[in-house]
N, C-alpha and C. Protein backbone atom coordinates (compact mmCIF):
# COMPACT_ATOMS: atom_id res chain seq x y z
N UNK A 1 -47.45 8.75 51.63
CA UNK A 1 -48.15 8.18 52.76
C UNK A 1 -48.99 6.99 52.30
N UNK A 2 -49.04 6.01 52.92
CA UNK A 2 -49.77 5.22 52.62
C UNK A 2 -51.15 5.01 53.91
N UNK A 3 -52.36 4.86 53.45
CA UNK A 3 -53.59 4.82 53.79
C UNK A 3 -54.02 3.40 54.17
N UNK A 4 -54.52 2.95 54.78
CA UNK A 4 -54.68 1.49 55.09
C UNK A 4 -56.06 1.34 56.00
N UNK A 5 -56.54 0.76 56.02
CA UNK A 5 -58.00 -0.62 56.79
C UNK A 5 -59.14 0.85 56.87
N UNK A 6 -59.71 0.99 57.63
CA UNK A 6 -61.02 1.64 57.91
C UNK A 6 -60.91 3.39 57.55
N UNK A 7 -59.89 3.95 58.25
CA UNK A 7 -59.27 5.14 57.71
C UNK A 7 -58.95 5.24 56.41
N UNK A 8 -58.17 4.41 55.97
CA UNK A 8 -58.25 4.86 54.07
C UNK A 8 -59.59 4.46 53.47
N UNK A 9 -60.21 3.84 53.91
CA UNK A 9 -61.69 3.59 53.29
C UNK A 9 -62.72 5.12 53.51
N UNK A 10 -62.63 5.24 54.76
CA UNK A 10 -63.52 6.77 55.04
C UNK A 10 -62.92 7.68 54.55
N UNK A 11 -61.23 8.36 54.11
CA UNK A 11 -61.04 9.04 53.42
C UNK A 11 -61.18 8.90 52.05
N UNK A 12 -61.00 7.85 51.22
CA UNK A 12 -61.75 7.49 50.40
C UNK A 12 -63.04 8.01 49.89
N UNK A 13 -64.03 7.86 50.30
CA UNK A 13 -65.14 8.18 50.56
C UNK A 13 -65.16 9.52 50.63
N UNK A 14 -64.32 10.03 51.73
CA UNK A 14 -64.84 11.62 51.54
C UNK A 14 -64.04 12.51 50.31
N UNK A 15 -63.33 11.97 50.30
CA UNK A 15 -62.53 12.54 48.65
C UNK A 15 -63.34 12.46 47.40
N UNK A 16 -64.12 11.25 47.21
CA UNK A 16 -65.44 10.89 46.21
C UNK A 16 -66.24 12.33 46.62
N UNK A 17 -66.78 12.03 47.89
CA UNK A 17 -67.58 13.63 48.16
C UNK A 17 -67.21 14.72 47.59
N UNK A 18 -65.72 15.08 48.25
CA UNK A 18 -65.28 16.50 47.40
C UNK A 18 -65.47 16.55 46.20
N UNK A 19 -64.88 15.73 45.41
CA UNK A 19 -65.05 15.80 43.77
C UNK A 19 -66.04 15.85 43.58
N UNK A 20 -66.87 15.13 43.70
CA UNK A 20 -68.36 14.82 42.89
C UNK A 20 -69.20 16.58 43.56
N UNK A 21 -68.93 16.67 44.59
CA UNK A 21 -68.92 18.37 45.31
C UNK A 21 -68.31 19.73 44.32
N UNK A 22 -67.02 19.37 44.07
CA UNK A 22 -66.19 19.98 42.85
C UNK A 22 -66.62 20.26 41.67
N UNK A 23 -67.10 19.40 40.73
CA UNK A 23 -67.59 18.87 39.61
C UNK A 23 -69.39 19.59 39.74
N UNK A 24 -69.93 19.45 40.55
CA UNK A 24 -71.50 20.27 40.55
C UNK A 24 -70.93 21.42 41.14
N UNK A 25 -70.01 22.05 41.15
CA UNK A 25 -69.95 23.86 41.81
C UNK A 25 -70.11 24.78 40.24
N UNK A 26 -70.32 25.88 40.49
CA UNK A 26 -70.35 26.55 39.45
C UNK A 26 -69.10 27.25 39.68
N UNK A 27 -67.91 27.05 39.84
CA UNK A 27 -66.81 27.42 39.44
C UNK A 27 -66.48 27.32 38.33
N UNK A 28 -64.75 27.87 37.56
CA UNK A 28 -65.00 27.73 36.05
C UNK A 28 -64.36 26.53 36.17
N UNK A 29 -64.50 26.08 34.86
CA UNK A 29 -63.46 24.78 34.39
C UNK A 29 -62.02 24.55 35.07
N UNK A 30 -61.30 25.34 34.65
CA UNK A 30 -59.86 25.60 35.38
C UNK A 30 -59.60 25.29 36.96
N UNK A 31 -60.50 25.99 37.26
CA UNK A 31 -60.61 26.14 39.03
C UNK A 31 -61.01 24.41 39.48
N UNK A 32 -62.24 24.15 38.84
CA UNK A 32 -62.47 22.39 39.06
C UNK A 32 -61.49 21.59 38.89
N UNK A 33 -60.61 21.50 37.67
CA UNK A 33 -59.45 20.43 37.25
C UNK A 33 -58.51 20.88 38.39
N UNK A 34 -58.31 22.12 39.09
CA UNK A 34 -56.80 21.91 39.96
C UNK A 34 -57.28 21.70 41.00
N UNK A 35 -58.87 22.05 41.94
CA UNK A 35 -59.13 21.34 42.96
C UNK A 35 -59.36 20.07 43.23
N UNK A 36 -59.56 19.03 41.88
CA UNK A 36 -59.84 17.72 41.61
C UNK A 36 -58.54 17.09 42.02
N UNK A 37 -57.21 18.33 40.62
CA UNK A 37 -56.29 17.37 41.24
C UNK A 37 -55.52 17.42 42.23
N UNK A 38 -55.85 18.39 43.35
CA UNK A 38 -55.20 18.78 44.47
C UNK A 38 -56.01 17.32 45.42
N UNK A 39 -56.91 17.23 45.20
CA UNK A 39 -57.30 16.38 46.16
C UNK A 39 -57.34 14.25 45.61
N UNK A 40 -56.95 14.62 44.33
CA UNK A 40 -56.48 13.35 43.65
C UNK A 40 -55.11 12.88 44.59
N UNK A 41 -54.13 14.27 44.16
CA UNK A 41 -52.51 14.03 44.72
C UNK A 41 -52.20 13.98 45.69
N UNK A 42 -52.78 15.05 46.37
CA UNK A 42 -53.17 14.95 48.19
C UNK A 42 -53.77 14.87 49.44
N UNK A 43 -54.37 13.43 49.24
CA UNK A 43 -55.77 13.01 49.70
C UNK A 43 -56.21 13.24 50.92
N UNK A 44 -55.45 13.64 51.87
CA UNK A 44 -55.80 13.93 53.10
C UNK A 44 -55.58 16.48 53.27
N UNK A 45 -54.71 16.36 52.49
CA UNK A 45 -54.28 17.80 52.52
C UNK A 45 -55.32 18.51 51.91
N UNK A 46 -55.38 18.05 50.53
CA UNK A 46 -56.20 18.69 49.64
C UNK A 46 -57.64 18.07 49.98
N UNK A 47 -58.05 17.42 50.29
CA UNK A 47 -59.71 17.61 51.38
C UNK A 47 -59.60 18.32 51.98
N UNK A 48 -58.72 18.52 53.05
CA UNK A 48 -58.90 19.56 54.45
C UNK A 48 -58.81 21.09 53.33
N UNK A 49 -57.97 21.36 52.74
CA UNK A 49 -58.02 22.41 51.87
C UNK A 49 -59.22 22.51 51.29
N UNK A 50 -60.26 21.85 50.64
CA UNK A 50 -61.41 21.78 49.63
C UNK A 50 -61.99 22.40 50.56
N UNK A 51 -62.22 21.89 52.21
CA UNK A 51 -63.31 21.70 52.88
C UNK A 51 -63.26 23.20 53.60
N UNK A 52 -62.41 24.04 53.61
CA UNK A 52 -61.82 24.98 54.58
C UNK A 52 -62.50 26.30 52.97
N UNK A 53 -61.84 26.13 51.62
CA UNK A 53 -61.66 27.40 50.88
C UNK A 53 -62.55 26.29 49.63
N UNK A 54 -62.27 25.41 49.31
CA UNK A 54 -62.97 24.85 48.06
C UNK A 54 -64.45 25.59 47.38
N UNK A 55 -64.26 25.49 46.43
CA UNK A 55 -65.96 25.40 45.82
C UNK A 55 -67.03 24.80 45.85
N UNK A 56 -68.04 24.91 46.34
CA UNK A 56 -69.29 24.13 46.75
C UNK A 56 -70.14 24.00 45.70
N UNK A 57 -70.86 22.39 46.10
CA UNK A 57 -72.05 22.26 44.73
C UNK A 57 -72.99 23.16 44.87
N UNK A 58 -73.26 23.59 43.29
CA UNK A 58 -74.47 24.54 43.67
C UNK A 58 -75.80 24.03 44.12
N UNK A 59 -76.63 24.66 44.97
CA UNK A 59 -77.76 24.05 45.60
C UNK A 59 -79.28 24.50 44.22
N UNK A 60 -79.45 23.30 44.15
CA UNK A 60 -80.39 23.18 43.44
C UNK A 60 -82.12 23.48 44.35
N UNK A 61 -82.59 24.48 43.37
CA UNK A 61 -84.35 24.98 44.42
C UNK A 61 -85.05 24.14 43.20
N UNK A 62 -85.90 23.13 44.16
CA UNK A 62 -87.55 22.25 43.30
C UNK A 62 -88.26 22.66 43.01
């Protein structure tokens, strides 16, 4: 599929979210690299997947 003008820019963007979301979860290692690259390979699938079952950043208390 190819992604193009304002829509591939906002998915864009929210794919940055997931990962950088991915990457602060306390899931293990393993579990991070295949949700990273589920949503690397399938940028619209694997968000809706992250966002539905994914691992969440852990919430940090001040």
């Amino acid at each position: 599929m190819e992604y193009a003008g304002i829509g591939g820019f906002i998915l864009l963007v929210l794919n940055i979210w997931a990962i950088v979301s991915i990457i602060g979860s306390n899931a293990t290692t393993g579990s991070k690299v295949l949700w990273t690259l589920l949503v690397l390979v399938l940028p619209l699938i694997g968000f809706i997947a992250w966002l539905i079952t994914g691992p969440r950043a852990s919430q940090r208390l001040a």
